[in-house]
Protein backbone atom coordinates (compact mmCIF):
# COMPACT_ATOMS: atom_id res chain seq x y z
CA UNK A 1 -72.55 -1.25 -143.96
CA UNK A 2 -72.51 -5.28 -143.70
CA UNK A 3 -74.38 -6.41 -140.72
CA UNK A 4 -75.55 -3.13 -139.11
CA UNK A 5 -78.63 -2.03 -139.34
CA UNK A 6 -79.71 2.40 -139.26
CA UNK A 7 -82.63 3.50 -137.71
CA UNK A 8 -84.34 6.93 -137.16
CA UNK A 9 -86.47 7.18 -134.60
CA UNK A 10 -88.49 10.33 -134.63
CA UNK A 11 -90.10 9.47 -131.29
CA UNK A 12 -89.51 7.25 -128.47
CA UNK A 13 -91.98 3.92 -129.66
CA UNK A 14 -89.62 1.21 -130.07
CA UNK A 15 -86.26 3.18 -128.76
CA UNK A 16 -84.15 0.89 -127.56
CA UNK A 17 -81.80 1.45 -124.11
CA UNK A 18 -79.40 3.56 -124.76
CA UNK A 19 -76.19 4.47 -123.33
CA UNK A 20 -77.04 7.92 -121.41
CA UNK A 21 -73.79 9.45 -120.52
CA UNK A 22 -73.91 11.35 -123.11
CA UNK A 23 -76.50 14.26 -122.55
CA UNK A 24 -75.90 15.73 -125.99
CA UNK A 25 -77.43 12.26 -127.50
CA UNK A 26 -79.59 10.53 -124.31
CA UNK A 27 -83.09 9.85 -124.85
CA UNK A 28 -83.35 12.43 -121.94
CA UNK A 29 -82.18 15.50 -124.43
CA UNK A 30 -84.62 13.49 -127.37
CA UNK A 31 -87.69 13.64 -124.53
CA UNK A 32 -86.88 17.29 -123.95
CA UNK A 33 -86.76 18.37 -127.84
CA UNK A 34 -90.19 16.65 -128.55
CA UNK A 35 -91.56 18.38 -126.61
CA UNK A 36 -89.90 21.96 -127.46
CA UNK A 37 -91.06 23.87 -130.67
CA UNK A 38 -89.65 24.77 -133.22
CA UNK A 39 -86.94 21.94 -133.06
CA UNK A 40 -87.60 18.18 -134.33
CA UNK A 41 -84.92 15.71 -132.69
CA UNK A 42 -83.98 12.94 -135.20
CA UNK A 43 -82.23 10.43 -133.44
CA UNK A 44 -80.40 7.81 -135.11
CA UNK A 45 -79.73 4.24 -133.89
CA UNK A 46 -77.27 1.67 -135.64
CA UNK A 47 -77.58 -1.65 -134.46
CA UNK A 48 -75.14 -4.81 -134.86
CA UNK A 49 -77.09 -8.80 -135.92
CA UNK A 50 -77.28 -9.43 -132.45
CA UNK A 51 -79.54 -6.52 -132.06
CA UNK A 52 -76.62 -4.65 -129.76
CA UNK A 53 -76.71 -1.18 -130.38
CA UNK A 54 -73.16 0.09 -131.22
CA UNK A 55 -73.99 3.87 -132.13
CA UNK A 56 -76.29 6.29 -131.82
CA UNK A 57 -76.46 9.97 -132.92
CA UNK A 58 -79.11 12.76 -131.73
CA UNK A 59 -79.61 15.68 -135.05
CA UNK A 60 -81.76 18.58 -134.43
CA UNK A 61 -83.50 20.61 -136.93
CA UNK A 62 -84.38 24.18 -136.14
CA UNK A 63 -87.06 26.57 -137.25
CA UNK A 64 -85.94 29.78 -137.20
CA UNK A 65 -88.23 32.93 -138.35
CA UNK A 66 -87.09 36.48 -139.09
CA UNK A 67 -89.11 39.64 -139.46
CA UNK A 68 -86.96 39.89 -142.93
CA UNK A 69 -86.42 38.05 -146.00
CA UNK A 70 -86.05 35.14 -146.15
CA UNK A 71 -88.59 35.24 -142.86
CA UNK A 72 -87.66 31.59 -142.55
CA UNK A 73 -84.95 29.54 -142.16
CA UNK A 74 -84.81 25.28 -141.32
CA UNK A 75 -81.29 23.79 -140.81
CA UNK A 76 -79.82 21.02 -138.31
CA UNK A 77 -77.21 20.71 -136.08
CA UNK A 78 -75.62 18.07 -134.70
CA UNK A 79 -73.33 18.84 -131.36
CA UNK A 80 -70.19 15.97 -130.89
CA UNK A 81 -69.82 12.77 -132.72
CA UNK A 82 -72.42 10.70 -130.48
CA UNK A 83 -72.10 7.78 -128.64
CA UNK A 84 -70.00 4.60 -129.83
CA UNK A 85 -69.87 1.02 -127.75
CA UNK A 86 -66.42 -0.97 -128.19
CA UNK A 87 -66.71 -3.07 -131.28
CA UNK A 88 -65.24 -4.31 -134.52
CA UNK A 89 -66.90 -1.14 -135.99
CA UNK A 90 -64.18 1.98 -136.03
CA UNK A 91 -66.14 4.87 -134.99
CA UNK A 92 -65.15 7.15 -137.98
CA UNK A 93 -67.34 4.47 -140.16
CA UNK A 94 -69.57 4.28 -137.90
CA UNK A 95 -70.49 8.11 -137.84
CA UNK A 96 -70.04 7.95 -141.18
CA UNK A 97 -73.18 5.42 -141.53
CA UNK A 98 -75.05 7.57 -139.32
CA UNK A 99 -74.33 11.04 -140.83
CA UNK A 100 -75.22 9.36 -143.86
CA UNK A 101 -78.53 8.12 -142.80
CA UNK A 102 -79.23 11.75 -141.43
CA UNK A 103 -78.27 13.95 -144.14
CA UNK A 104 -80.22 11.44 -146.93
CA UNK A 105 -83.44 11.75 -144.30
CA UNK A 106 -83.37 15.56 -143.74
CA UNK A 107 -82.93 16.19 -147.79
CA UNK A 108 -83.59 19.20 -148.68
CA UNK A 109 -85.99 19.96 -145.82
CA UNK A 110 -83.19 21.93 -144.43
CA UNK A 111 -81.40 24.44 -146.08
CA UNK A 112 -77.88 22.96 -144.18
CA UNK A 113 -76.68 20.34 -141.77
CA UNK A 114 -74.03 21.66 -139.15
CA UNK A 115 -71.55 19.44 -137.21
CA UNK A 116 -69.73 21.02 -134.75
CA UNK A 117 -67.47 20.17 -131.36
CA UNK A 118 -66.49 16.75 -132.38
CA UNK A 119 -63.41 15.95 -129.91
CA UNK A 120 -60.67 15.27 -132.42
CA UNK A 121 -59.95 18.20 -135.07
CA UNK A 122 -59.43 15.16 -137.62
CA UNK A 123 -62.13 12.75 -136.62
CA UNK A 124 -63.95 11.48 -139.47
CA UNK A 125 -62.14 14.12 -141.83
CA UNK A 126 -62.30 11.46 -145.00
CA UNK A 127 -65.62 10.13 -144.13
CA UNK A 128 -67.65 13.85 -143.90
CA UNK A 129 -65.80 14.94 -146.73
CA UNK A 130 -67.03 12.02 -148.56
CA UNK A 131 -70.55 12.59 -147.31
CA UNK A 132 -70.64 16.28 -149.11
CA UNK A 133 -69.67 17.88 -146.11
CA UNK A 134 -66.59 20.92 -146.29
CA UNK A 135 -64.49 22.05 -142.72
CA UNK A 136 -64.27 25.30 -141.57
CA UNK A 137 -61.62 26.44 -139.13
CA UNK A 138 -62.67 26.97 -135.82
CA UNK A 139 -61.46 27.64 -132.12
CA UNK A 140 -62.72 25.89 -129.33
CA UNK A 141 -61.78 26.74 -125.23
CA UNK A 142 -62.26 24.55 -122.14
CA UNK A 143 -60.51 25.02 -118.60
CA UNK A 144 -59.44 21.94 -116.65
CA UNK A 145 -60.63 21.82 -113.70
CA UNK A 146 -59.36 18.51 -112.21
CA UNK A 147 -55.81 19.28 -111.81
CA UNK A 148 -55.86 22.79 -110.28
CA UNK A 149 -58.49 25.19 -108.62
CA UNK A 150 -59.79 27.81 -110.87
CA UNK A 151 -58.12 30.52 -108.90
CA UNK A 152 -54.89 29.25 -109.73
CA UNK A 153 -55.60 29.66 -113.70
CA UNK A 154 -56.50 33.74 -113.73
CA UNK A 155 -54.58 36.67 -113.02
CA UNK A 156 -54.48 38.82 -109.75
CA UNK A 157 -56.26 41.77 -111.88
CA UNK A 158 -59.23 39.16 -112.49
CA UNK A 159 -59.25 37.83 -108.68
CA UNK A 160 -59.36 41.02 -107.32
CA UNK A 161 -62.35 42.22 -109.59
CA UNK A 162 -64.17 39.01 -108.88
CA UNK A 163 -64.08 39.94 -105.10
CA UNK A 164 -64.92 43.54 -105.47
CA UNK A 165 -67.84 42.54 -107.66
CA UNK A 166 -68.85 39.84 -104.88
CA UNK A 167 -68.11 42.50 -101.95
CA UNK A 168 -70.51 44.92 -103.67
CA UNK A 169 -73.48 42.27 -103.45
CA UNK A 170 -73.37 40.73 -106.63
CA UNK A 171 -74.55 36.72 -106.19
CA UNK A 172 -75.35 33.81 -109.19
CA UNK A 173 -78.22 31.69 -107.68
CA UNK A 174 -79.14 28.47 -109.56
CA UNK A 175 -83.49 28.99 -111.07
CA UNK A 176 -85.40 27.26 -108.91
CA UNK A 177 -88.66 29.56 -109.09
CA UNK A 178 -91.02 31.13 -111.91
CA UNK A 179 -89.75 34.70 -110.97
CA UNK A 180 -86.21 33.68 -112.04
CA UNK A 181 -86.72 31.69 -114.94
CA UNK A 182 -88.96 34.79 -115.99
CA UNK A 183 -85.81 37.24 -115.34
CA UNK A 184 -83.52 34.70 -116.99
CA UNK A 185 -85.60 34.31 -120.43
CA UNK A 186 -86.14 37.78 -120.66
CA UNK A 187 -82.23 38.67 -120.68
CA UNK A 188 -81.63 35.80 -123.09
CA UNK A 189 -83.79 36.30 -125.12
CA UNK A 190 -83.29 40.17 -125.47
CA UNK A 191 -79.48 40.15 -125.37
CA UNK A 192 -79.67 37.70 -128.32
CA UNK A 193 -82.27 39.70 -130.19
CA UNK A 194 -79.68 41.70 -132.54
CA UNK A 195 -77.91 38.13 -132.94
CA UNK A 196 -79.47 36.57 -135.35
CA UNK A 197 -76.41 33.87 -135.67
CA UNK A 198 -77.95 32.41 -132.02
CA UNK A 199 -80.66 30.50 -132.47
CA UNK A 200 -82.55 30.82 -128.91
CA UNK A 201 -85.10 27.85 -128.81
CA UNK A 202 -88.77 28.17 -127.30
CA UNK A 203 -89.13 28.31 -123.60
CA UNK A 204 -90.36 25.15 -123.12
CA UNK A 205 -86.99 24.05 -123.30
CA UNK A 206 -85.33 26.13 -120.68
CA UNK A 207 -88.15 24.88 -118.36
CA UNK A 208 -87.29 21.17 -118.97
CA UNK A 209 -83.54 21.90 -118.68
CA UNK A 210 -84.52 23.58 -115.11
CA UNK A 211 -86.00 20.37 -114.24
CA UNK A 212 -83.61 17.55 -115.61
CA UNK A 213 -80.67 16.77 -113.37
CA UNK A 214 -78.37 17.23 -116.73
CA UNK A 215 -78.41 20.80 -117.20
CA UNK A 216 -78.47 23.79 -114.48
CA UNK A 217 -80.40 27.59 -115.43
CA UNK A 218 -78.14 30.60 -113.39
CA UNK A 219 -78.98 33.99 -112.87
CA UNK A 220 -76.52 36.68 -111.43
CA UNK A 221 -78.44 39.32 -109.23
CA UNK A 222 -77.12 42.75 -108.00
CA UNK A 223 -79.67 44.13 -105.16
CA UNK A 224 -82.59 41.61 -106.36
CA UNK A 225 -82.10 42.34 -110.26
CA UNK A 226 -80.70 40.45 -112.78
CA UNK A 227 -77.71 41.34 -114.33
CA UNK A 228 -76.63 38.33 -116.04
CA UNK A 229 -77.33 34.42 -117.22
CA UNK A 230 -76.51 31.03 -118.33
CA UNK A 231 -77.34 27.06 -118.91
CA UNK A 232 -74.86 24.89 -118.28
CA UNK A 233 -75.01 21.09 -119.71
CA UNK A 234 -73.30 18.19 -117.83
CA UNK A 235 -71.85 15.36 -119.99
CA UNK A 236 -69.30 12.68 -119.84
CA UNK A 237 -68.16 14.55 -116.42
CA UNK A 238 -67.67 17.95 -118.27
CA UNK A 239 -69.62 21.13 -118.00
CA UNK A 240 -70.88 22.55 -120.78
CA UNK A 241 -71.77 26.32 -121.05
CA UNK A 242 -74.50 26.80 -123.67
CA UNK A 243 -75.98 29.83 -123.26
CA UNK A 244 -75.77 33.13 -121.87
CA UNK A 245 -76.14 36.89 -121.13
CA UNK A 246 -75.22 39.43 -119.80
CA UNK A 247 -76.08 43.51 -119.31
CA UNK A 248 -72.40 44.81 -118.89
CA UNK A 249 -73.27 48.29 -120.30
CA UNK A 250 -75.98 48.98 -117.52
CA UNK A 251 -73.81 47.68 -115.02
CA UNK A 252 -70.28 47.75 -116.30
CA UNK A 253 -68.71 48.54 -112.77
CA UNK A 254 -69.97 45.17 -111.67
CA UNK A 255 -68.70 42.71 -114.57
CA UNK A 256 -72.15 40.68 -114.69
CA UNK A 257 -70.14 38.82 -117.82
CA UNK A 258 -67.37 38.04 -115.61
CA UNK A 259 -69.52 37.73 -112.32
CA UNK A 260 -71.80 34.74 -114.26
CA UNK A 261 -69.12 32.70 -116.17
CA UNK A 262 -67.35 32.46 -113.08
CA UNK A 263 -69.73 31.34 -110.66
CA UNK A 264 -71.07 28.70 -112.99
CA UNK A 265 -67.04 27.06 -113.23
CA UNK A 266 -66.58 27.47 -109.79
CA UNK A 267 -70.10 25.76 -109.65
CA UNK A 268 -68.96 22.94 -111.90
CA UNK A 269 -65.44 22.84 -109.86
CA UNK A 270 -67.17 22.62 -106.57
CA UNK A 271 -69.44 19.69 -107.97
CA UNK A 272 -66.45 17.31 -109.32
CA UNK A 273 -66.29 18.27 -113.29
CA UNK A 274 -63.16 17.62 -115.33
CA UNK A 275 -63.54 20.43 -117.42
CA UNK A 276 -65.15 23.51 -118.44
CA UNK A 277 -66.23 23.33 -121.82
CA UNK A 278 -67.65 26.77 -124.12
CA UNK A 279 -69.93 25.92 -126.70
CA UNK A 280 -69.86 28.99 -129.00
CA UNK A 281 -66.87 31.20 -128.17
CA UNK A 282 -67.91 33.57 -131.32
CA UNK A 283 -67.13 33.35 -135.07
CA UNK A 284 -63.85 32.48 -136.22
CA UNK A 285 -62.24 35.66 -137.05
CA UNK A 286 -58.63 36.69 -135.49
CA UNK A 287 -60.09 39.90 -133.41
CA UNK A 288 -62.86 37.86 -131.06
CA UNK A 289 -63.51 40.14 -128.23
CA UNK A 290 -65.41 37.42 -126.82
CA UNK A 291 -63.14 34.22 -127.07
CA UNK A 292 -60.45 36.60 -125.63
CA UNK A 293 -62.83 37.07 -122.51
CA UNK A 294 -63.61 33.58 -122.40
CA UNK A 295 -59.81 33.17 -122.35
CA UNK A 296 -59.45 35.73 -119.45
CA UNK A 297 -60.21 32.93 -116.98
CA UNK A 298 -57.10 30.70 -117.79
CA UNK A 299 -58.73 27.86 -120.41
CA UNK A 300 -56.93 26.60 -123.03
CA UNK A 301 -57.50 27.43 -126.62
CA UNK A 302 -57.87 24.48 -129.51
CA UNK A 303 -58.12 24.76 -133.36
CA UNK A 304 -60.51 22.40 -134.50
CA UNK A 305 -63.36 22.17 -137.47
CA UNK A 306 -67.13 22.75 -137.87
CA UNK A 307 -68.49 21.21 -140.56
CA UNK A 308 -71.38 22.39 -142.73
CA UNK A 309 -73.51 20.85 -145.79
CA UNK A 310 -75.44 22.87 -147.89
CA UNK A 311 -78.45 21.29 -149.75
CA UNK A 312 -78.54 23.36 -152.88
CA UNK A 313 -75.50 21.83 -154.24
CA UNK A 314 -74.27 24.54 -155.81
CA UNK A 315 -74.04 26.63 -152.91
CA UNK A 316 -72.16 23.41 -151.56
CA UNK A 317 -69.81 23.53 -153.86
CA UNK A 318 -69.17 27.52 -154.28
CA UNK A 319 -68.34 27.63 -150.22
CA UNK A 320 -66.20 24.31 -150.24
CA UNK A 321 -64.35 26.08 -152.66
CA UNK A 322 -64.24 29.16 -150.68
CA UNK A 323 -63.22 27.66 -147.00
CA UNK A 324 -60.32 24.98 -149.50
CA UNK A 325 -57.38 24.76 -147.28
């Protein structure tokens, strides 16, 4: 594009400031994927003549191995649109130039690039589809918490098995200690194991989110044991749950599930966040036993797209002809 200049960095010689609020595409999420394996942060910077920068977009490619064929498998993802400062730029071209300088880097060292939670269903809608890239329907949840408490937003049947779970001894602590974060990788990680849709990076990252001040580990105990999990991400003034788990068959009579996504909003509530934003609520099929529990606690459901670009272009083609609207 005339008079910007694209960038990659691939680590942080050179970088210049960048706008940090949000965590999704900060230098502080860049810092933390360096040093995590198994995921290589490509961050892209696009830069006015004056040197300003005006965008800047964080991509992530992850190795993922398998104890079946095909044993491995390398795509990227890309979470939001990025960052954008007020210019004469628009911010779908913008992305565009960005996404463009991404997907020609990454080539076919990646088997797919994936774009998901962008904050407008229709943002950038010509430009991706220009770029190779094909939408596929999608449902996204968040609960606002700025307007009312989140007791106001669920039923009486959910209040009253929040208390008797909390009466009964069940407690979500923030990690702040080895034992914990030991408990809390070892329920991620084995919830997740029959999963292999969730790609659960290396523990190294966990470790770093437990010691940024953008992201908080929780663990739900019952009696000293831990019965449940999750990260939350803070962005923008939003919470962002990212992960989690739970072991509601052991302990069914307890709702762990229920016990840990609520005390990580009411967490968020207590601490001044807008909203409460899910991540992944499941595959987009009508019957979603999850997004209906998500649901449960009064958020509001969105349609929006996820975008995905296949490098074998005939696979490309054969699934943008599949998800046509």
């Amino acid at each position: 594009m005339n008079g910007l200049t694209t960038r990659i960095y691939r680590n942080c010689k050179d970088l210049p400031e960048l706008e940090e609020s949000n965590f999704f595409h900060s230098r502080q999420l860049f810092e933390i994927l360096l040093n995590t394996p198994r995921q290589k942060p490509y961050l892209v910077v696009t830069t006015d003549g004056t040197g300003r920068v005006v965008s800047h977009l964080l991509g992530i490619m992850r190795i993922r191995t398998f104890w079946l064929p095909p044993f491995l498998l390398v795509h990227a993802r890309v979470l939001s649109e990025g960052f954008y400062a007020a210019c004469e730029y628009s911010k779908e071209d913008l992305m565009a130039e960005m996404l463009g300088a991404l997907t020609q880097r990454l080539g076919n060292w990646v088997l797919y690039i994936e774009v998901s939670n962008l904050s407008q269903k229709m943002l950038g809608y010509k430009q991706l589809r220009k770029l190779g890239f094909y939408p596929v329907h999608w449902m996204s949840i968040h609960n606002s918490l700025h307007s009312h408490a989140p007791e106001e937003r669920i039923t009486p049947k959910m209040q009253k098995r929040i208390d008797a779970s909390h009466a009964k001894g069940v407690v979500t602590e923030v990690v702040r200690n080895e034992e914990d974060f030991q408990a809390f990788e070892k329920l991620l990680r084995r919830h997740n194991i029959l999963k292999p849709k969730r790609f659960i990076p290396d523990s190294q990252f966990f470790r770093q989110l437990m010691n940024s001040d953008y992201a908080r580990l929780f663990v739900t105990k019952y009696h000293g044991k831990v019965i449940g999990c999750c990260v939350c991400a803070y962005s923008n003034g939003n919470a962002y749950l990212w992960y989690s788990a739970f072991r509601r068959k052991t302990y069914m009579h307890l709702h762990p599930d229920v016990i840990t996504v609520w005390d990580a909003m009411k967490d968020a509530y207590d601490r001044g966040y807008k909203h409460m934003c899910f991540l992944d609520v499941g595959l987009p099929f009508k019957n979603n036993p999850f997004r209906e529990f998500i649901l449960s606690f009064g958020g509001k459901e969105q349609s929006t797209y996820r975008w995905f670009r296949f490098s074998i272009k005939w696979v490309n083609k054969l699934l943008a002809w599949i998800y046509r609207e």
